[in-house]
N, C-alpha and C. Protein backbone atom coordinates (compact mmCIF):
# COMPACT_ATOMS: atom_id res chain seq x y z
N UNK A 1 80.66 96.23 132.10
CA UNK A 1 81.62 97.11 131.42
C UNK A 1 82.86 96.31 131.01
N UNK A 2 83.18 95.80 131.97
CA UNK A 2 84.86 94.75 131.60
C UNK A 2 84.56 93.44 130.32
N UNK A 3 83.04 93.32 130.77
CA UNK A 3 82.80 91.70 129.04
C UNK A 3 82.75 93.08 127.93
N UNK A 4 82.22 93.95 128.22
CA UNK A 4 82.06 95.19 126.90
C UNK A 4 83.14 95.31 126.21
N UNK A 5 84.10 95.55 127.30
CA UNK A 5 85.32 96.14 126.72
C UNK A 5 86.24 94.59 126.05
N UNK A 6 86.33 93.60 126.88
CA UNK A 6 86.38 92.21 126.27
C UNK A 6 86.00 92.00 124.94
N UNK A 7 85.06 91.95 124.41
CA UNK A 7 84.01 91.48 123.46
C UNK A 7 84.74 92.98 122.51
N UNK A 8 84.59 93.78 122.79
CA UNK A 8 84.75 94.67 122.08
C UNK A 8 86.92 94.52 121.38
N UNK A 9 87.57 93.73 122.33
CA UNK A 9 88.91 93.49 122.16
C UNK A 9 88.64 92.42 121.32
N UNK A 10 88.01 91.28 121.53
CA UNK A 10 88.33 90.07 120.66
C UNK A 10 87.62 90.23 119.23
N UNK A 11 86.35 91.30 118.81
CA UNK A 11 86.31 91.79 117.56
C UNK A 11 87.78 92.50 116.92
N UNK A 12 88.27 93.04 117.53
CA UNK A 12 89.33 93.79 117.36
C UNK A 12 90.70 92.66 116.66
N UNK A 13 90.82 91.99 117.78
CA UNK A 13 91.98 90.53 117.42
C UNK A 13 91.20 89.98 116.21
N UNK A 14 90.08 89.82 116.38
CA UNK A 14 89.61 88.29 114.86
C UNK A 14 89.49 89.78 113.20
N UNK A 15 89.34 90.86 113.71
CA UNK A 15 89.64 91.73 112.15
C UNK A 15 90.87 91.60 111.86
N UNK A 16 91.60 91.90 113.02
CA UNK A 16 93.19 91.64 112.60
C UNK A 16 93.68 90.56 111.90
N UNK A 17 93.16 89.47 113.12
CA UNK A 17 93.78 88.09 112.36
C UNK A 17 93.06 87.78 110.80
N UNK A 18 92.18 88.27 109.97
CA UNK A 18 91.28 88.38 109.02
C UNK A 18 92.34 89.20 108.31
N UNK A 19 92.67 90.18 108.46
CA UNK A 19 93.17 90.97 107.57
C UNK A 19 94.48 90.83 107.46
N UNK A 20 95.15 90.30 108.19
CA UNK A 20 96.66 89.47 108.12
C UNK A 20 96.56 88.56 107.52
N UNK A 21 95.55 87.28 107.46
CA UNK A 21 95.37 86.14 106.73
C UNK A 21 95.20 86.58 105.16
N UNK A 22 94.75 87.28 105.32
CA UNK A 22 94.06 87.81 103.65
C UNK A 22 95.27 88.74 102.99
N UNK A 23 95.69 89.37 103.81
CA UNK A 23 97.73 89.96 102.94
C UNK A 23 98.04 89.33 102.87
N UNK A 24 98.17 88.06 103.69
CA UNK A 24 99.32 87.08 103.22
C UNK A 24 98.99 86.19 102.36
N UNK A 25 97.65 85.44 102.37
CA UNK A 25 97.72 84.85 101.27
C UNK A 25 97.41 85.73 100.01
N UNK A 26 97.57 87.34 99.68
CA UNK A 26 97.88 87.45 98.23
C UNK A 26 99.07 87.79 97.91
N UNK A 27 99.82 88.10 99.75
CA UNK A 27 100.93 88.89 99.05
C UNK A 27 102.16 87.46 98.75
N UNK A 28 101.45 86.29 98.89
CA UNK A 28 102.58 85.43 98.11
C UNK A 28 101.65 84.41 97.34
N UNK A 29 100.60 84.56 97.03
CA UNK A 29 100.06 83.49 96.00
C UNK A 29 99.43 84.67 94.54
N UNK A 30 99.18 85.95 94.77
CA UNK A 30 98.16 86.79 93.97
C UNK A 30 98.81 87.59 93.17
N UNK A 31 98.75 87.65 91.91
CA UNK A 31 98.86 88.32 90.70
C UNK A 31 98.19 89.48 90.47
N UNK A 32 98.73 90.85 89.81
CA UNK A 32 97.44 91.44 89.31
C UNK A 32 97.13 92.77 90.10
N UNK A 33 95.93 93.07 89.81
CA UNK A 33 95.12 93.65 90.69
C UNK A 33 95.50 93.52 92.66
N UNK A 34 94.86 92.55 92.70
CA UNK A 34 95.08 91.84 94.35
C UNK A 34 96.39 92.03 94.82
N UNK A 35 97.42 91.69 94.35
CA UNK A 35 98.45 91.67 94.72
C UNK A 35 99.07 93.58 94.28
N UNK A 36 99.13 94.38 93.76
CA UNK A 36 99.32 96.06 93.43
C UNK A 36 98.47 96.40 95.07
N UNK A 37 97.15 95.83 95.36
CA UNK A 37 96.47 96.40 96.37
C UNK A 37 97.21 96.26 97.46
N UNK A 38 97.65 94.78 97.49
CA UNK A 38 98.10 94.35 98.84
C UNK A 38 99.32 94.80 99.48
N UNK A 39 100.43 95.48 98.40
CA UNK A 39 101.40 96.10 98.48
C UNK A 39 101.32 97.57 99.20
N UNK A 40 100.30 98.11 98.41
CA UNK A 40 99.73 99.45 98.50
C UNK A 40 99.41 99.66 100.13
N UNK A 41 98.51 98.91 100.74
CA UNK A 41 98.47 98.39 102.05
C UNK A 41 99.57 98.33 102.94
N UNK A 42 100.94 97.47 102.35
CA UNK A 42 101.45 97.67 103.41
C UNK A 42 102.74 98.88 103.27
N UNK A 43 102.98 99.18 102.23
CA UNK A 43 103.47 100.63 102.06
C UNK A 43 102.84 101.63 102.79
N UNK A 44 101.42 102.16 102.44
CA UNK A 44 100.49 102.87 103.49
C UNK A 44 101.22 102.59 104.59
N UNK A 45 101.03 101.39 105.56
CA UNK A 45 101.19 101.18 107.23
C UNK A 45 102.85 101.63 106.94
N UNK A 46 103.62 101.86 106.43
CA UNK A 46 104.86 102.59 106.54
C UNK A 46 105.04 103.70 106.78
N UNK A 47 104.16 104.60 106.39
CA UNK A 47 103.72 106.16 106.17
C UNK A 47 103.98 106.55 104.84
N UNK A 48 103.93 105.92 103.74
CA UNK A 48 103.84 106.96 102.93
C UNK A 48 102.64 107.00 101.82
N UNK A 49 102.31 108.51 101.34
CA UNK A 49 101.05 108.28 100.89
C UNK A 49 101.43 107.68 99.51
N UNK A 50 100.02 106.88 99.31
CA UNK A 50 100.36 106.23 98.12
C UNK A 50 99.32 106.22 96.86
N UNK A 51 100.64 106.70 95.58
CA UNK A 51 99.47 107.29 94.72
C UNK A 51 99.79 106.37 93.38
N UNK A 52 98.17 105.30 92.91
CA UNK A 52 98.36 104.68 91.66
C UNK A 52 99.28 105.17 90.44
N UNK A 53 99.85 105.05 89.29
CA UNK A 53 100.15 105.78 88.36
C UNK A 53 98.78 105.01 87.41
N UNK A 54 98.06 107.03 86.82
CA UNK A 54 97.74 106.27 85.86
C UNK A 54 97.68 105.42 84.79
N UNK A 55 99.03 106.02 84.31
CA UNK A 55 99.57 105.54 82.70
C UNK A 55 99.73 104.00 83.21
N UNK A 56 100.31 103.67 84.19
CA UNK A 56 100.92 102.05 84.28
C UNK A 56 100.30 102.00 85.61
N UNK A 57 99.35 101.03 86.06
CA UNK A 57 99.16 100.63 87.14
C UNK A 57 100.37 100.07 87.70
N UNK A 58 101.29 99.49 87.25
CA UNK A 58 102.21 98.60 87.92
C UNK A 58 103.12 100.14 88.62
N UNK A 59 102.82 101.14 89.07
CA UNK A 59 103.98 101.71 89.36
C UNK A 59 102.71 103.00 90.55
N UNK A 60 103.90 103.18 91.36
CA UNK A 60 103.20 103.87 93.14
C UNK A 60 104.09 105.07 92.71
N UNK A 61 103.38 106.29 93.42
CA UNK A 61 104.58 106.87 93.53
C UNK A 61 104.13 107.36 95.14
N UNK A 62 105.62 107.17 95.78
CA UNK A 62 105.40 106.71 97.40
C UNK A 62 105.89 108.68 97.60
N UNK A 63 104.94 108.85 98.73
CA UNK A 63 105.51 110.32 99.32
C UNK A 63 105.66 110.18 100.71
N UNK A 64 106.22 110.98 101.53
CA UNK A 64 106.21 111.48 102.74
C UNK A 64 106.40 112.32 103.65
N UNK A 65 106.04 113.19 104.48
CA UNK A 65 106.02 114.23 104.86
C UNK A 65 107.76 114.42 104.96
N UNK A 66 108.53 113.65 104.97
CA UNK A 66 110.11 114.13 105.06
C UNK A 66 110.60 114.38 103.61
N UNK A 67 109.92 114.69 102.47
CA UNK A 67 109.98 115.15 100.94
C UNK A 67 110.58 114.23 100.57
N UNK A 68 111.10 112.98 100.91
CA UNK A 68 112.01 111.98 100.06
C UNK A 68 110.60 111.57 99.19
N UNK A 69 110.72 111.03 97.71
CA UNK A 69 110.01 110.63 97.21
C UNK A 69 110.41 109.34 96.59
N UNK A 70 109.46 108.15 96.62
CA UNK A 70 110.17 107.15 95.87
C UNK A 70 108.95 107.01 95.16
N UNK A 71 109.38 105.99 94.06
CA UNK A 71 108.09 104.96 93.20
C UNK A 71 108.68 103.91 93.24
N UNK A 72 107.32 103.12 93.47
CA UNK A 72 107.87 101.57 93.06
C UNK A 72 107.15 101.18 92.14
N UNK A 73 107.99 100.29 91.78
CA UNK A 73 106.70 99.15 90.48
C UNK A 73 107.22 97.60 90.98
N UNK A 74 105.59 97.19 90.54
CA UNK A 74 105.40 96.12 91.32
C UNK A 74 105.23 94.73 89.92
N UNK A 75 106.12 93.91 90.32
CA UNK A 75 105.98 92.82 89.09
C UNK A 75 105.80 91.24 89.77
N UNK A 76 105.02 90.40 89.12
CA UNK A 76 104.79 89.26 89.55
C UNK A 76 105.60 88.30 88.54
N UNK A 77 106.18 87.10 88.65
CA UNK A 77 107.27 86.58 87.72
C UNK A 77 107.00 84.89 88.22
N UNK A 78 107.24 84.23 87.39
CA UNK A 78 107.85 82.57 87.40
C UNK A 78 109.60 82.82 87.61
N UNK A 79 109.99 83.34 86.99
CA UNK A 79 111.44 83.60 86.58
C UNK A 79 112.08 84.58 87.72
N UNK A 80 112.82 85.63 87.46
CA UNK A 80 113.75 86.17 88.09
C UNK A 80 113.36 87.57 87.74
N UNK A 81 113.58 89.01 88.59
CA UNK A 81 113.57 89.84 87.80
C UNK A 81 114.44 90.58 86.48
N UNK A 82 113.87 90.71 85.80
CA UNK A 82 114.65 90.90 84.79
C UNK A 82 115.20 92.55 84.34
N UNK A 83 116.37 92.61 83.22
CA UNK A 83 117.02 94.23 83.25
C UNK A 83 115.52 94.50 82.81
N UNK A 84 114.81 93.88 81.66
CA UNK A 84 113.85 95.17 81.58
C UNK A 84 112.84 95.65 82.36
N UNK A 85 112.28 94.85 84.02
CA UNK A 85 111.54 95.42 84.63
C UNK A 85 112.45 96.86 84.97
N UNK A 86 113.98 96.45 85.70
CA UNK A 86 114.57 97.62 86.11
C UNK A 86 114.74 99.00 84.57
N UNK A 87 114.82 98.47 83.92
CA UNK A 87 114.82 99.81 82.84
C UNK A 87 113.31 100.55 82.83
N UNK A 88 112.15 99.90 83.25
CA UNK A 88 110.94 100.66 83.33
C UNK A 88 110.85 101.60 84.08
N UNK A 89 111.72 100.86 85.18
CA UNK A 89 111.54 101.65 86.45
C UNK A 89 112.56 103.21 86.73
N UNK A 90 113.95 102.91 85.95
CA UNK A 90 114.44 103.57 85.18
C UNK A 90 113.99 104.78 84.45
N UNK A 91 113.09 104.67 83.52
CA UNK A 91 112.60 105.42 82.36
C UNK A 91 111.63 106.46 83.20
N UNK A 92 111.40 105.58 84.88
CA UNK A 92 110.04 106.86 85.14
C UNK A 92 110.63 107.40 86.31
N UNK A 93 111.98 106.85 86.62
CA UNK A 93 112.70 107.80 87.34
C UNK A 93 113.25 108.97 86.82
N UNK A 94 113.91 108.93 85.58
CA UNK A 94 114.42 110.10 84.81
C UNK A 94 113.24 110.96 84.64
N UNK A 95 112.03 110.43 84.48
CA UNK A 95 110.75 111.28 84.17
C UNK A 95 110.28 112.11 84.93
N UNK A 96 110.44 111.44 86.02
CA UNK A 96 110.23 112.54 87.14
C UNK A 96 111.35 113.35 87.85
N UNK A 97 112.16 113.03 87.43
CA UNK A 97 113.92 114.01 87.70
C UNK A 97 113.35 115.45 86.64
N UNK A 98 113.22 115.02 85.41
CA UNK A 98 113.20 115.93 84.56
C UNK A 98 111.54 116.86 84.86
N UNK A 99 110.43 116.41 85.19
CA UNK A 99 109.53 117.08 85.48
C UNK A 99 109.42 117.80 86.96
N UNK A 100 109.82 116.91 88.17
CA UNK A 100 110.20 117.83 89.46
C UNK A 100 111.72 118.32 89.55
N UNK A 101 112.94 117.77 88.79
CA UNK A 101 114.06 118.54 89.35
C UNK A 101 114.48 117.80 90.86
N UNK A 102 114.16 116.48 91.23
CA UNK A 102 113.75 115.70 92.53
C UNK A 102 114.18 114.04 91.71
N UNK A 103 115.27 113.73 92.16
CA UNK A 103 115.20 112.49 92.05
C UNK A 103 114.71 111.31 92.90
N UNK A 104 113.89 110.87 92.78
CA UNK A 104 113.16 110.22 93.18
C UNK A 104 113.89 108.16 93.94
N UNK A 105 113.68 107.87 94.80
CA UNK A 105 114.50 106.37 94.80
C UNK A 105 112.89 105.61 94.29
N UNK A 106 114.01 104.17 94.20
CA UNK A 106 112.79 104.02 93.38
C UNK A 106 113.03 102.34 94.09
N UNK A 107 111.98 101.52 93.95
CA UNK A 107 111.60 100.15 94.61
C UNK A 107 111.20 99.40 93.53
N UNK A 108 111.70 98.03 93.56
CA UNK A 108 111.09 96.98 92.42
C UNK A 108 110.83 95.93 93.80
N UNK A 109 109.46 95.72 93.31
CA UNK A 109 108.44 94.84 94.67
C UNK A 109 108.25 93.61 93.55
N UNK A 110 109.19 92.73 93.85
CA UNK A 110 108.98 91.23 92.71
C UNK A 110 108.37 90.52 93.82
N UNK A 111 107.54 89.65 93.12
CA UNK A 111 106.68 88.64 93.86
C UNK A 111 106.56 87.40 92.83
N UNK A 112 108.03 86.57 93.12
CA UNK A 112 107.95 85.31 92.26
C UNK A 112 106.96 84.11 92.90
N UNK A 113 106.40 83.84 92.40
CA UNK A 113 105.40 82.91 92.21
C UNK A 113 105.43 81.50 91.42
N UNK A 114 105.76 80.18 91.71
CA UNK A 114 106.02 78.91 91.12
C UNK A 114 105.01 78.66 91.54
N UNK A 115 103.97 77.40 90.97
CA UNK A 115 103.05 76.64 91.77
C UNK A 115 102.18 77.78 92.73
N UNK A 116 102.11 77.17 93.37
CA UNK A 116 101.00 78.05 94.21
C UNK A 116 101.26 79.08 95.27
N UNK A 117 102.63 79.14 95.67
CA UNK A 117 103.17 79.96 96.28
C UNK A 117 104.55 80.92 96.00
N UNK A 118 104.70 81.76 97.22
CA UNK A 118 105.63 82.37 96.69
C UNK A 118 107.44 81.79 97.30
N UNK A 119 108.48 82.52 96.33
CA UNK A 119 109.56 81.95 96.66
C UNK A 119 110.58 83.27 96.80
N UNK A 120 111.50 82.91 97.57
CA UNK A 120 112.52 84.05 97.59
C UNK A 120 113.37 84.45 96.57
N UNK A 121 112.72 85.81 95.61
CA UNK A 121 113.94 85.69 94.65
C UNK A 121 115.08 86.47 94.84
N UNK A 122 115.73 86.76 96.10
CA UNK A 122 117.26 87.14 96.40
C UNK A 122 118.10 86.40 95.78
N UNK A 123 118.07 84.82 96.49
CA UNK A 123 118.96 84.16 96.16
C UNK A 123 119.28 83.46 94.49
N UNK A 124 118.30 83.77 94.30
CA UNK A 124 118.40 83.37 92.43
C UNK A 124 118.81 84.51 91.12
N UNK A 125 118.68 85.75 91.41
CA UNK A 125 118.25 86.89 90.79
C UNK A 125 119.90 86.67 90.12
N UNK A 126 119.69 87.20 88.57
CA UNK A 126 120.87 87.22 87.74
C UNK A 126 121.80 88.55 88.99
N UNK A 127 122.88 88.41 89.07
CA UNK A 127 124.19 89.38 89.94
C UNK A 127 123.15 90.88 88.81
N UNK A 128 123.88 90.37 87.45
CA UNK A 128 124.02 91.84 86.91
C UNK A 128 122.76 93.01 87.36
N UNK A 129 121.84 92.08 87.49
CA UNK A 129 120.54 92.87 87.77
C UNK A 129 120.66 93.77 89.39
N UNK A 130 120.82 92.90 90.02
CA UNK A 130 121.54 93.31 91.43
C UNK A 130 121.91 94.25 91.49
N UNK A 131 123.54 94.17 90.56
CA UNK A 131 124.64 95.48 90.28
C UNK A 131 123.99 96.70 90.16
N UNK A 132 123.20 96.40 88.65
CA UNK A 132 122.60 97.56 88.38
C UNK A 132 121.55 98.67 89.24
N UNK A 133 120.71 97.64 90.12
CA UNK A 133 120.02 98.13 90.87
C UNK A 133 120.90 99.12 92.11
N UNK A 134 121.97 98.71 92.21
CA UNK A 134 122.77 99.08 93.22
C UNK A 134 123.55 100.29 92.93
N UNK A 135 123.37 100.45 91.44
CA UNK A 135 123.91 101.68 90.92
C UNK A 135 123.30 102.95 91.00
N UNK A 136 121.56 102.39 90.71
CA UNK A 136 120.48 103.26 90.28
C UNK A 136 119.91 103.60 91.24
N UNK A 137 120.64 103.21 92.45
CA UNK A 137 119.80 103.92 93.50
C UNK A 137 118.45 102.95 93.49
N UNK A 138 118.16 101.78 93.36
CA UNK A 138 117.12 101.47 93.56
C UNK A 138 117.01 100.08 94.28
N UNK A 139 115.66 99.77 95.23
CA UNK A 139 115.93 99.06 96.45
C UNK A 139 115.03 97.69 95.58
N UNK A 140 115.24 96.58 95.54
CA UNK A 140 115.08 95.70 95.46
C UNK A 140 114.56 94.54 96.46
N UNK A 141 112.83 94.67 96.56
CA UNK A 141 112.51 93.76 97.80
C UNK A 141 111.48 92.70 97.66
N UNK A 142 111.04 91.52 97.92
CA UNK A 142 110.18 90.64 97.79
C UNK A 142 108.94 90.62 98.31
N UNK A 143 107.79 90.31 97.52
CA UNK A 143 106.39 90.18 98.40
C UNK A 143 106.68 89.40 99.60
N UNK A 144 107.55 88.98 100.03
CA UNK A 144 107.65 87.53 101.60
C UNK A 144 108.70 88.95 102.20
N UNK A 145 109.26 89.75 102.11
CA UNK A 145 109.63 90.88 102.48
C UNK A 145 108.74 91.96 102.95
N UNK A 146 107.79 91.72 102.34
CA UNK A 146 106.94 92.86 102.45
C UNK A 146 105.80 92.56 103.87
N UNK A 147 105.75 91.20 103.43
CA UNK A 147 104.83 90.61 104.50
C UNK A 147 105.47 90.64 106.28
N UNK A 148 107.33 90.79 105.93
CA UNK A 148 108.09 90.46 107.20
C UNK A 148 107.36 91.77 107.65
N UNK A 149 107.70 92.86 106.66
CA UNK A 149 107.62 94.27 106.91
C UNK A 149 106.15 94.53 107.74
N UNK A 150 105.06 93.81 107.14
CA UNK A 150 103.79 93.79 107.97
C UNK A 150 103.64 93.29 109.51
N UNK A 151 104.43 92.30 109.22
CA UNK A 151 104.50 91.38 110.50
C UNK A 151 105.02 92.23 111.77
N UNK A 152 106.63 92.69 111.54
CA UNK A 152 107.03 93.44 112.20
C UNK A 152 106.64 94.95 112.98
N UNK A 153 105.94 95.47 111.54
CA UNK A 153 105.07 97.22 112.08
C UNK A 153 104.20 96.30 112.72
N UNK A 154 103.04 95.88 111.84
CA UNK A 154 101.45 95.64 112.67
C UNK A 154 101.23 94.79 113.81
N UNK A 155 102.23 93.61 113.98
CA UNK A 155 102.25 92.46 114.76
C UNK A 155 103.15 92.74 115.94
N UNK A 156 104.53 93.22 115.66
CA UNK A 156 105.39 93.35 116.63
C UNK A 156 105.65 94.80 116.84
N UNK A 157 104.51 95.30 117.19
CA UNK A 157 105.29 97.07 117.60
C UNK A 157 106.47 97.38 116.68
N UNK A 158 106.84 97.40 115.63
CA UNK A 158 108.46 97.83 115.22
C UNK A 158 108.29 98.54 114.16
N UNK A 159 108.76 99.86 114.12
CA UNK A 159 109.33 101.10 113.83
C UNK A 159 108.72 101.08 112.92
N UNK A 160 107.47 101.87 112.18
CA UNK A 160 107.17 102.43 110.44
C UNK A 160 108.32 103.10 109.59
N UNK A 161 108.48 104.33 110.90
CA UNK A 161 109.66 104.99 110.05
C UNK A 161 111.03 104.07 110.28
N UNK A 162 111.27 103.82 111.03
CA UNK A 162 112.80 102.97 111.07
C UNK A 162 112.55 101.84 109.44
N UNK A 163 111.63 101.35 109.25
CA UNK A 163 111.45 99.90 108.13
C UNK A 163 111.99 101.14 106.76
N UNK A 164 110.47 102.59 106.82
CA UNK A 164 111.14 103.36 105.71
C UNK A 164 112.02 103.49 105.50
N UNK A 165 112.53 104.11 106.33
CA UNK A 165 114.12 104.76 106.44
C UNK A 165 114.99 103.68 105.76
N UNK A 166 114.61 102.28 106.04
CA UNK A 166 116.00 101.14 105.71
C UNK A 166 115.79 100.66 103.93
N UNK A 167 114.45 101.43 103.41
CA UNK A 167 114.03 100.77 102.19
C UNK A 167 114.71 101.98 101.60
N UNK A 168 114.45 103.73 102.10
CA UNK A 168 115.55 104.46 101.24
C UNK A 168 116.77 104.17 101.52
N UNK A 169 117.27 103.96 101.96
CA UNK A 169 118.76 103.68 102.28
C UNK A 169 119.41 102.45 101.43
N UNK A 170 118.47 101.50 101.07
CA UNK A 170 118.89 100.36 100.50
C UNK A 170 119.31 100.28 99.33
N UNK A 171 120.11 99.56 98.44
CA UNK A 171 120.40 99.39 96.97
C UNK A 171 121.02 98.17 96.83
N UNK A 172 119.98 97.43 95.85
CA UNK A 172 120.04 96.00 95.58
C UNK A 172 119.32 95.87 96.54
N UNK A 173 119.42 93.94 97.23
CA UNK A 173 118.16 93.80 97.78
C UNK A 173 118.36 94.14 99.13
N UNK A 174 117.14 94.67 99.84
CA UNK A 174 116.33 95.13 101.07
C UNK A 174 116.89 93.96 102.00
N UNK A 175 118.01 94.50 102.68
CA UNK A 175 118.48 92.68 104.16
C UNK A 175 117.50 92.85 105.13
N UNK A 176 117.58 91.49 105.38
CA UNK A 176 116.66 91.35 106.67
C UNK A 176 115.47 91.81 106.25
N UNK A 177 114.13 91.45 107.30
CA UNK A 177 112.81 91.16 107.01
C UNK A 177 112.42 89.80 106.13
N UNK A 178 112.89 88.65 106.97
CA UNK A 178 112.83 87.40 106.28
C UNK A 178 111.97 86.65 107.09
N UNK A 179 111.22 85.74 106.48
CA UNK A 179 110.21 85.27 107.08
C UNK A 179 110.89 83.26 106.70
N UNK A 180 110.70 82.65 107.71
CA UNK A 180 111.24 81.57 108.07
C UNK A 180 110.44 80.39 108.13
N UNK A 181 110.34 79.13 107.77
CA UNK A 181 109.34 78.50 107.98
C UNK A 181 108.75 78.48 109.37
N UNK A 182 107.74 78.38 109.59
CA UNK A 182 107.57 77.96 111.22
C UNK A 182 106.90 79.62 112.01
N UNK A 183 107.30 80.89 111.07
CA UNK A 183 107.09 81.88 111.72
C UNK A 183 105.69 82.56 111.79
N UNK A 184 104.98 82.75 112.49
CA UNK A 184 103.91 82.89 112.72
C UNK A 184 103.58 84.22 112.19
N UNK A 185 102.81 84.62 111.05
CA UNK A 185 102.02 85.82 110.56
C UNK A 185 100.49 85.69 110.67
């Protein structure tokens, strides 16, 4: 009974470690498809349900049983994010103000990408873009953010709702959830 339950734990650890290896390397090398999924994933482990948009794949619209509603849209870049990802995101916030009467917060999930990996774009991002985000009510966070965010719920026992809670609350970029060289995911 005790090798059963053994054997039956270390399947358990090697899916994990499988399915942590495999978020992380798309959620900082993968474009696309792969990378919209991998997001989707760890939004889910946050609690909220998560629903494609048809019209634009690049955009979630996040729910949760506490009625806050957000959407995010998700962009992959060489560069920085730019005003016009935030004006997209913009255009489908008013959209859904005007169709629920519910303003919605809203998330831009950039995942800059040079070479083969990913890089932090906090520290580079034009201010004005920042500003603006900070105006619009909208939270600004990185795929290597997203991954802290994994690390922390799935790896280290720590809070789903406490991580939510700090992504509505946020405007401009999402502090803390930084991942460091050396840190083990």
């Amino acid at each position: 009974e005790k090798i059963r339950k053994t054997q039956e734990r270390i399947k358990e650890i090697e899916g994990q470690t499988a399915l942590t290896k495999g978020l992380r390397n798309t959620l900082l090398t993968h474009k696309g498809t792969e990378l919209i999924d991998a997001c989707k994933k760890v939004l889910t482990l946050v609690g909220w349900k998560v629903t494609q948009s048809e019209e634009d794949k690049h955009e979630l619209l996040l729910e949760n049983e506490d009625e806050k509603v957000a959407i995010a849209r998700i962009i992959w870049t060489e560069d920085n994010a730019e005003r016009s990802h935030l004006g997209q995101l913009s255009i489908s916030q008013t959209r859904y103000w005007c169709d629920k009467a519910v303003e919605p917060k809203c998330l831009l999930i950039v995942a800059k990408i040079t070479g083969d990996e990913a890089e932090d774009p906090s520290e580079t991002t034009d201010e004005e873009v920042v500003d603006y985000a900070g105006k619009k009510n909208i939270c600004l966070l990185s795929t290597l953010q997203l991954l802290a965010i994994y690390r922390d719920v799935s790896l280290k026992d720590g809070d789903a709702d406490e991580a939510r809670s700090e992504i509505l609350e946020s405007k401009g970029w999402l502090d803390g959830y930084k991942i460091e060289p050396g840190d083990e995911v």
